[in-house]
Protein backbone atom coordinates (compact mmCIF):
# COMPACT_ATOMS: atom_id res chain seq x y z
CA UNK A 1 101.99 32.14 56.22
CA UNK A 2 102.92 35.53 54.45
CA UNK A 3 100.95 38.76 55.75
CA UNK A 4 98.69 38.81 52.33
CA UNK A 5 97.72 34.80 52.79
CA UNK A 6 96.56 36.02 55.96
CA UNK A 7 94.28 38.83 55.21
CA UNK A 8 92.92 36.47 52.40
CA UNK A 9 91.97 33.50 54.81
CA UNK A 10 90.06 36.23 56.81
CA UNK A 11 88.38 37.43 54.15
CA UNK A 12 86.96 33.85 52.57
CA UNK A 13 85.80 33.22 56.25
CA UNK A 14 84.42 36.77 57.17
CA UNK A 15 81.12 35.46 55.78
CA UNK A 16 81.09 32.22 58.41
CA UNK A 17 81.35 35.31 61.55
CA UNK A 18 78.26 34.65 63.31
CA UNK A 19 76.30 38.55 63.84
CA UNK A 20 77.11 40.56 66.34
CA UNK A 21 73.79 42.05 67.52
CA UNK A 22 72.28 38.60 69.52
CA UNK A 23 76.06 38.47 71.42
CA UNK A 24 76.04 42.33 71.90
CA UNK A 25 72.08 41.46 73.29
CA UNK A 26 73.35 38.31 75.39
CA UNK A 27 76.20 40.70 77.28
CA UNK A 28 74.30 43.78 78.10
CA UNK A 29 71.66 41.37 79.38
CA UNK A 30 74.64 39.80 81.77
CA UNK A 31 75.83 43.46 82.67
CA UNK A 32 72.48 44.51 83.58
CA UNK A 33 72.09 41.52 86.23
CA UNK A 34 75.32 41.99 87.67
CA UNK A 35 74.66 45.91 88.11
CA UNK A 36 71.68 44.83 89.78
CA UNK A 37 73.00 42.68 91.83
CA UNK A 38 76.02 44.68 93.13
CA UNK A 39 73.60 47.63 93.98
CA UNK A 40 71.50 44.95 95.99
CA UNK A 41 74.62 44.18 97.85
CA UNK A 42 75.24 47.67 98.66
CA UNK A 43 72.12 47.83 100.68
CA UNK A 44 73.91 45.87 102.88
CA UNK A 45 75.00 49.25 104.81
CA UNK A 46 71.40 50.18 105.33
CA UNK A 47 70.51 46.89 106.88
CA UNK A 48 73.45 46.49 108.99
CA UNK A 49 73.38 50.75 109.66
CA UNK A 50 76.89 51.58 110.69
CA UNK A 51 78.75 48.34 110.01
CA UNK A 52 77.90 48.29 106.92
CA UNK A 53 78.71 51.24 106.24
CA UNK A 54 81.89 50.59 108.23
CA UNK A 55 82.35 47.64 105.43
CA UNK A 56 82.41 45.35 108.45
CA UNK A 57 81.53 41.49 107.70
CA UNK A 58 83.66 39.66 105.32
CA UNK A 59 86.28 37.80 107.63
CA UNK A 60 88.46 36.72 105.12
CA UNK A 61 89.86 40.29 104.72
CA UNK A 62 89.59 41.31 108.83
CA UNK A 63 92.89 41.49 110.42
CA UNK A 64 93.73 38.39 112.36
CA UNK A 65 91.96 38.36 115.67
CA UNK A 66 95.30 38.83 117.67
CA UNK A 67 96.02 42.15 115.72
CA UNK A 68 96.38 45.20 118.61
CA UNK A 69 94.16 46.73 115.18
CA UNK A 70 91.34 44.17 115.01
CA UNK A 71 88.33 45.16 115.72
CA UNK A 72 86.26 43.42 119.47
CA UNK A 73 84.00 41.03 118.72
CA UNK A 74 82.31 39.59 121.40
CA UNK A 75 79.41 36.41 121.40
CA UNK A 76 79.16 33.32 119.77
CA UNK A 77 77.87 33.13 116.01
CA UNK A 78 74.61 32.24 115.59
CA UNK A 79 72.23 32.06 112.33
CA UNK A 80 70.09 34.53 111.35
CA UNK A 81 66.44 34.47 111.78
CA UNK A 82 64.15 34.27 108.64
CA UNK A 83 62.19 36.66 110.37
CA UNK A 84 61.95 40.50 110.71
CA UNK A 85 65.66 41.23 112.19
CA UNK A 86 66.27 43.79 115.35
CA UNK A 87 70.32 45.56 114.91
CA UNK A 88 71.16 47.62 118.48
CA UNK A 89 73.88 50.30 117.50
CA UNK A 90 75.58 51.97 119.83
CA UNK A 91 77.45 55.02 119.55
CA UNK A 92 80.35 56.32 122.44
CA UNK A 93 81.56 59.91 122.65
CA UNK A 94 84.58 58.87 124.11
CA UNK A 95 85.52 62.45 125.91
CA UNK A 96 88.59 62.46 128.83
CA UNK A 97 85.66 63.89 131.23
CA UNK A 98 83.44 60.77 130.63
CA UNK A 99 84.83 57.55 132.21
CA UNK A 100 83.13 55.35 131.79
CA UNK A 101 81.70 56.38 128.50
CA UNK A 102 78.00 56.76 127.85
CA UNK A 103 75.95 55.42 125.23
CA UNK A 104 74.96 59.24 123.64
CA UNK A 105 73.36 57.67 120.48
CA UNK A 106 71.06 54.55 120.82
CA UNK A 107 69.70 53.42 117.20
CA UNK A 108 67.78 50.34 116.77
CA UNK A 109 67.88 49.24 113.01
CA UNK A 110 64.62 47.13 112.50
CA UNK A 111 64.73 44.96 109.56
CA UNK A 112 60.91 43.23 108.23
CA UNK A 113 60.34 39.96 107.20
CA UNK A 114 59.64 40.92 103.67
CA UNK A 115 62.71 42.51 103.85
CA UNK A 116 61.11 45.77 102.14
CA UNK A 117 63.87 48.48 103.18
CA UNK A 118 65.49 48.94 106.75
CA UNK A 119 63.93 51.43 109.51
CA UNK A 120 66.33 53.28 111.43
CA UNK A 121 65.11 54.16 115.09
CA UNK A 122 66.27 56.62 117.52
CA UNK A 123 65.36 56.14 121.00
CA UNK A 124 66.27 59.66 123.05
CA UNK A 125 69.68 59.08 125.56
CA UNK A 126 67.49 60.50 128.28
CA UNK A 127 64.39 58.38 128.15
CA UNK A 128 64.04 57.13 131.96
CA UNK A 129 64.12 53.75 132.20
CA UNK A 130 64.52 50.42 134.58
CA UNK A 131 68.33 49.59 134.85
CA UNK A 132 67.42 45.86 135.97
CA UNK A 133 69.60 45.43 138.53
CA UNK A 134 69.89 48.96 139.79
CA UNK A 135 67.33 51.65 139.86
CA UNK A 136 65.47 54.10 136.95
CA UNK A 137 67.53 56.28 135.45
CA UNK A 138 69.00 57.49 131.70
CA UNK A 139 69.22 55.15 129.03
CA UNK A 140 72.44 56.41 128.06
CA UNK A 141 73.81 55.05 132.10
CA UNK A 142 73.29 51.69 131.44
CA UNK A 143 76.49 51.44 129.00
CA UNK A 144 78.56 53.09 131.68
CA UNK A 145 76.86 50.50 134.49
CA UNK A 146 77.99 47.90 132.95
CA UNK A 147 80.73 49.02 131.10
CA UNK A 148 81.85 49.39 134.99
CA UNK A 149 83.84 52.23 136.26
CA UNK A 150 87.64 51.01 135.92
CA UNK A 151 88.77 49.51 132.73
CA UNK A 152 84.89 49.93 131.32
CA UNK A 153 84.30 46.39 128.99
CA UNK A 154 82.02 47.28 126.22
CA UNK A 155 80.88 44.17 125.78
CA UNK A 156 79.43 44.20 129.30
CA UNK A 157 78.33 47.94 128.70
CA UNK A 158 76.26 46.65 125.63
CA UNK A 159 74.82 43.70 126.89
CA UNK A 160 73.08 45.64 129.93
CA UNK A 161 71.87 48.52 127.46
CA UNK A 162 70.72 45.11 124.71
CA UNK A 163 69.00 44.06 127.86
CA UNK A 164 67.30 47.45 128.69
CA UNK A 165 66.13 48.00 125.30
CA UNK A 166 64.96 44.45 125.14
CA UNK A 167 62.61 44.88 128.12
CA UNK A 168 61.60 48.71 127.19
CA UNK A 169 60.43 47.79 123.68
CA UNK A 170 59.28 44.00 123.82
CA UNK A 171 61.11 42.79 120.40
CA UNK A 172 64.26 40.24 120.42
CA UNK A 173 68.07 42.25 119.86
CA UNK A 174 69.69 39.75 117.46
CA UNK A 175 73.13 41.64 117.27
CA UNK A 176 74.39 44.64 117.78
CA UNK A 177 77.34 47.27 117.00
CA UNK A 178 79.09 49.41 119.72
CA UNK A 179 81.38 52.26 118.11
CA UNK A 180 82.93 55.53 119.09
CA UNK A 181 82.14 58.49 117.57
CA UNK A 182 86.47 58.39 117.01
CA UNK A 183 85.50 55.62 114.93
CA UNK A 184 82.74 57.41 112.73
CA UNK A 185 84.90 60.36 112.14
CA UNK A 186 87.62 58.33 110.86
CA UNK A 187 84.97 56.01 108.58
CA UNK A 188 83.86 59.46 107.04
CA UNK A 189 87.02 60.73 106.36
CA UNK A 190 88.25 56.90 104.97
CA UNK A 191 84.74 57.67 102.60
CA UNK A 192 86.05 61.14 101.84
CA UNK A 193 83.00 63.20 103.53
CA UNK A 194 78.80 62.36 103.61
CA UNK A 195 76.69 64.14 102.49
CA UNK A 196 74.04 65.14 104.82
CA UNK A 197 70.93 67.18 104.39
CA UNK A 198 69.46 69.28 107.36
CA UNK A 199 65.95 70.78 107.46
CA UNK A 200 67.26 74.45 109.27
CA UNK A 201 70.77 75.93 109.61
CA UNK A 202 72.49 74.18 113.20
CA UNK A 203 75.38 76.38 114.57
CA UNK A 204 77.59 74.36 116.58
CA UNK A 205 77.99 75.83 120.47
CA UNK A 206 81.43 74.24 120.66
CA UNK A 207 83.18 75.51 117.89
CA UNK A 208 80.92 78.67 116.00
CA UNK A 209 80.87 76.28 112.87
CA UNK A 210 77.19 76.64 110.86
CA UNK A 211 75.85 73.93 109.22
CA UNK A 212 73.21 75.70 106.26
CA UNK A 213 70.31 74.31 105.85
CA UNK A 214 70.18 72.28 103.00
CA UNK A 215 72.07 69.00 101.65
CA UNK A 216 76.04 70.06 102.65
CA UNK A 217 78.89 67.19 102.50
CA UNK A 218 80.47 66.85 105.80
CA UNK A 219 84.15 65.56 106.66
CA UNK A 220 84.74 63.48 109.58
CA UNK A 221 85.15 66.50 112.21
CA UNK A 222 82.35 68.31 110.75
CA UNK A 223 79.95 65.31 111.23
CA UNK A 224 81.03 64.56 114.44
CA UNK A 225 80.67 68.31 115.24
CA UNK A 226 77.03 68.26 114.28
CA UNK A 227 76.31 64.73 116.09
CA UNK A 228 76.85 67.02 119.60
CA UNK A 229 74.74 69.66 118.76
CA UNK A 230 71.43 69.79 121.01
CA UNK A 231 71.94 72.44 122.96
CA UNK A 232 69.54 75.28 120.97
CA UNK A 233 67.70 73.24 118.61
CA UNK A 234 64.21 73.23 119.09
CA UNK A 235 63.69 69.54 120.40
CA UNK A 236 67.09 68.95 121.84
CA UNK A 237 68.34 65.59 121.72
CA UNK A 238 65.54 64.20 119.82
CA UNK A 239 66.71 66.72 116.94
CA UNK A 240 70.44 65.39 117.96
CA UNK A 241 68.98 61.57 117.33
CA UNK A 242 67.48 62.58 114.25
CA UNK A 243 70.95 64.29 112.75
CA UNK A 244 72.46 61.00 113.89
CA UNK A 245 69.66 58.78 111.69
CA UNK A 246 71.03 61.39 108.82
CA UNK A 247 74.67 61.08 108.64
CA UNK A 248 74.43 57.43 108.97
CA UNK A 249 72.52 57.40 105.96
CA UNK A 250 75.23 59.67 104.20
CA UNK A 251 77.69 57.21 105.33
CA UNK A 252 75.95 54.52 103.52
CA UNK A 253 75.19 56.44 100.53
CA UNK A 254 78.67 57.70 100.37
CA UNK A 255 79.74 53.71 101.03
CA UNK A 256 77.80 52.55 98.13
CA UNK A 257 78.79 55.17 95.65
CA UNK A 258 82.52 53.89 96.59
CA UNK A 259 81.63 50.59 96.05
CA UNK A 260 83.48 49.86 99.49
CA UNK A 261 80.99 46.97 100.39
CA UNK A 262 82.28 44.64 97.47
CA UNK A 263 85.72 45.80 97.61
CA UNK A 264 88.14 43.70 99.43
CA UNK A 265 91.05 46.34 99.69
CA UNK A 266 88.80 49.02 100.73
CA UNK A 267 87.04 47.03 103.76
CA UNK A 268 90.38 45.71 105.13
CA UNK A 269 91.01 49.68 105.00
CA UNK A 270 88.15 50.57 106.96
CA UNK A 271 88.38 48.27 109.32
CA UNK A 272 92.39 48.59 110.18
CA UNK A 273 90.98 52.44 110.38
CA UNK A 274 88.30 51.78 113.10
CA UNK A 275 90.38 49.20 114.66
CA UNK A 276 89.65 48.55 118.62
CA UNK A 277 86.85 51.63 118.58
CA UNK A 278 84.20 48.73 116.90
CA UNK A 279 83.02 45.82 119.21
CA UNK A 280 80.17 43.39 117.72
CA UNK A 281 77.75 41.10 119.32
CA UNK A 282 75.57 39.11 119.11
CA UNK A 283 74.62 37.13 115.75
CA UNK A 284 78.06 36.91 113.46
CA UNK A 285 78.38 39.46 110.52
CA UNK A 286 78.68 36.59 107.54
CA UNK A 287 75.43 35.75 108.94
CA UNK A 288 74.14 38.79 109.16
CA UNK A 289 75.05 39.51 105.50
CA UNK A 290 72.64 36.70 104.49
CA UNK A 291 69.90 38.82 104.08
CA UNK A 292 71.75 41.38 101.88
CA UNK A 293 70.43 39.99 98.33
CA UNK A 294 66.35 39.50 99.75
CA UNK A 295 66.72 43.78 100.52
CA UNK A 296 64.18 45.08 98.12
CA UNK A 297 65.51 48.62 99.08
CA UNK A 298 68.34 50.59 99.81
CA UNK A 299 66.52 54.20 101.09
CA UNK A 300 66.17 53.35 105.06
CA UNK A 301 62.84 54.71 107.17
CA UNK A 302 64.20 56.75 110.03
CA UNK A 303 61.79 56.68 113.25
CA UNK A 304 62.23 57.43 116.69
CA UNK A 305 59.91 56.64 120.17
CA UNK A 306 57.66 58.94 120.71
CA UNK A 307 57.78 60.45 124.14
CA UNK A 308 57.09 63.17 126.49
CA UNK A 309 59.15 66.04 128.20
CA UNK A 310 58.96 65.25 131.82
CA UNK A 311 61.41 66.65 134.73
CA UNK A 312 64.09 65.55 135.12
CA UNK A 313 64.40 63.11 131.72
CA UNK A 314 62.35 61.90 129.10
CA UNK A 315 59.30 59.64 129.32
CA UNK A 316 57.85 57.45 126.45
CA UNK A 317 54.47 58.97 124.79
CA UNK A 318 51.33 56.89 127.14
CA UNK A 319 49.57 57.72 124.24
CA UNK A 320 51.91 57.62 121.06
CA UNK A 321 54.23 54.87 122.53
CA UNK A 322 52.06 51.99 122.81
CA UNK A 323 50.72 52.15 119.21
CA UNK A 324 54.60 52.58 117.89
CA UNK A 325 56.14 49.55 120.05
CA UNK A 326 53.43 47.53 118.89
CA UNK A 327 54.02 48.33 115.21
CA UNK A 328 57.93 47.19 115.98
CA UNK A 329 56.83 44.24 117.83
CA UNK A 330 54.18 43.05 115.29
CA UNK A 331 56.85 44.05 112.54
CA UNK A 332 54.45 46.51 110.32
CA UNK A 333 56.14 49.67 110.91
CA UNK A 334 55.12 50.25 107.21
CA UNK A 335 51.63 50.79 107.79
CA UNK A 336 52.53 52.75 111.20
CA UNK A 337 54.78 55.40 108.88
CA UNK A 338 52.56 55.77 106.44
CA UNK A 339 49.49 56.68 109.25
CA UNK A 340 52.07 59.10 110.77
CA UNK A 341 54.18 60.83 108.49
CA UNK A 342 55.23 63.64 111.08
CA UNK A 343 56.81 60.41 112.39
CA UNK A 344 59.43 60.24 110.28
CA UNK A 345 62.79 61.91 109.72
CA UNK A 346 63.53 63.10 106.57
CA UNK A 347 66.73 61.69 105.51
CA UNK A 348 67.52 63.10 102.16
């Protein structure tokens, strides 16, 4: 068929073409869903806090388990209740002049039942409590007590803090995330910065840097720089937790803009990146992930215990703490954040 027979049999059957504008209607329509949908599944980083932002959870792309680079997990796989969900993060600042390590930055990420949006919440390093086992003493010891003193085994070192935070706040740990703050810096540089936004100017008493206040993006040693800073802020290391709760939240902004979570090539980058500095326990990640799509949010709450100054550490509120633990327990933290909105840390 010549060129010109051509251009004639599309012209006698131009009139048959059905219109555009239903199609056109039918595709946006399938567009919109799928955006939808793929910003749902970002929200996985708030509801799994650092691992997701860590792009942790797909197996299929993890190296093999063998790998010197794979990441510790430790604990059977279990399935996820349908109920609110309780997340125990641990962070490490792995220095040479801490062996074993401490747990500096203890984050308990409480999903509800409705799965409304994910609360973030600090509980201060040096809150006293019962080590069972041993005696009272800093929250942040019982990672190093059972870490153990030579050759420190995280998973040990979480379980005892899983079982102190268990017994201190009344609600079930389902899983939970021990990192180093190694780990974090190299996630934020992987996610090319966060952007974090403080509420006064912090400058740093180990290196002179200033953080402005304001919203500032942060690379990885500049966030870990500001995660040490308590000395000469006005309420110490409850203003440290709080700067934790916020670049956590610019790592899962900054995760979702990337669209790391539903990007195969970028998670198996993270993860070779973190390598050995991530151990997980608990409840496995795939079923973790389940409760991804039900997320009607993807801003988290942040919260922390309320407590007292007392010498030599930190002692839960008698009056403050009650009411808040029983909000957790009963899982309507909602209705105790919007009662006390000097409660809760301004993440954005």
């Amino acid at each position: 068929m010549t060129e010109n027979e051509l251009r004639a049999a599309f012209v006698r059957h131009e009139v048959l073409t059905p219109p555009t504008g239903p199609l056109r209607a039918a595709i946006d329509r399938v567009v919109a869903v799928r955006r939808r949908r793929r910003q749902r599944l970002r929200a996985a980083g708030v509801a799994l806090a650092v691992v997701g932002a860590l792009g942790v959870g797909i197996p299929q792309f993890a190296p093999r388990p063998n790998s010197p680079d794979a990441p510790v997990v430790a604990g059977p796989s279990t399935r996820v209740p349908t109920g609110a969900l309780n997340l125990l993060v641990l962070g490490l600042d792995t220095r040479a002049d801490e062996a074993p390590p401490l747990a500096d930055s203890v984050l308990i990420v409480h999903i509800p039942a409705d799965r409304s949006r994910p609360y973030l919440i600090s509980l201060p390093r040096d809150l006293e409590v019962d080590i069972p086992g041993l005696h009272r003493d800093k929250l942040n010891a019982a990672f190093a007590y059972g870490a153990g003193p030579e050759h420190p085994d995280r998973s040990k070192g979480y379980d005892l803090t899983r079982r102190v935070v268990a017994d201190l706040t009344g609600v079930r740990i389902d899983a939970g995330v021990v990192l180093t703050f190694s780990a974090m810096r190299k996630v934020t540089d992987v996610l090319g910065g966060v952007e974090v936004c403080l509420p006064q100017q912090i400058r740093s008493v180990h290196t002179r840097r200033v953080f402005p206040a304001g919203c500032q993006r942060l690379d990885g040693s500049e966030s870990m720089d500001l995660l040490r800073q308590r000395r000469g802020l006005p309420d110490g290391g409850q203003d440290r937790d709080r700067n934790a709760q916020r670049v956590v939240a610019g790592m899962v902004r900054r995760a979702g803009e990337k669209g790391m979570l539903t990007d195969p090539v970028q998670i198996s980058r993270a993860l070779v990146t973190v390598g050995p500095d991530l151990t997980v326990a608990g409840a496995s990640l795939p079923d973790l992930l389940r409760v991804v799509p039900e997320l009607a949010s993807v801003e988290p709450v942040g919260l922390s215990l309320p407590v007292v100054d007392a010498v030599p550490r930190l002692r839960a509120d008698p009056r403050a703490a009650p009411a808040f633990l029983d909000a957790l327990r009963e899982d309507r933290l909602d209705r105790w954040a919007a009662a006390n909105p000097d409660g809760v840390t301004r993440l954005g």
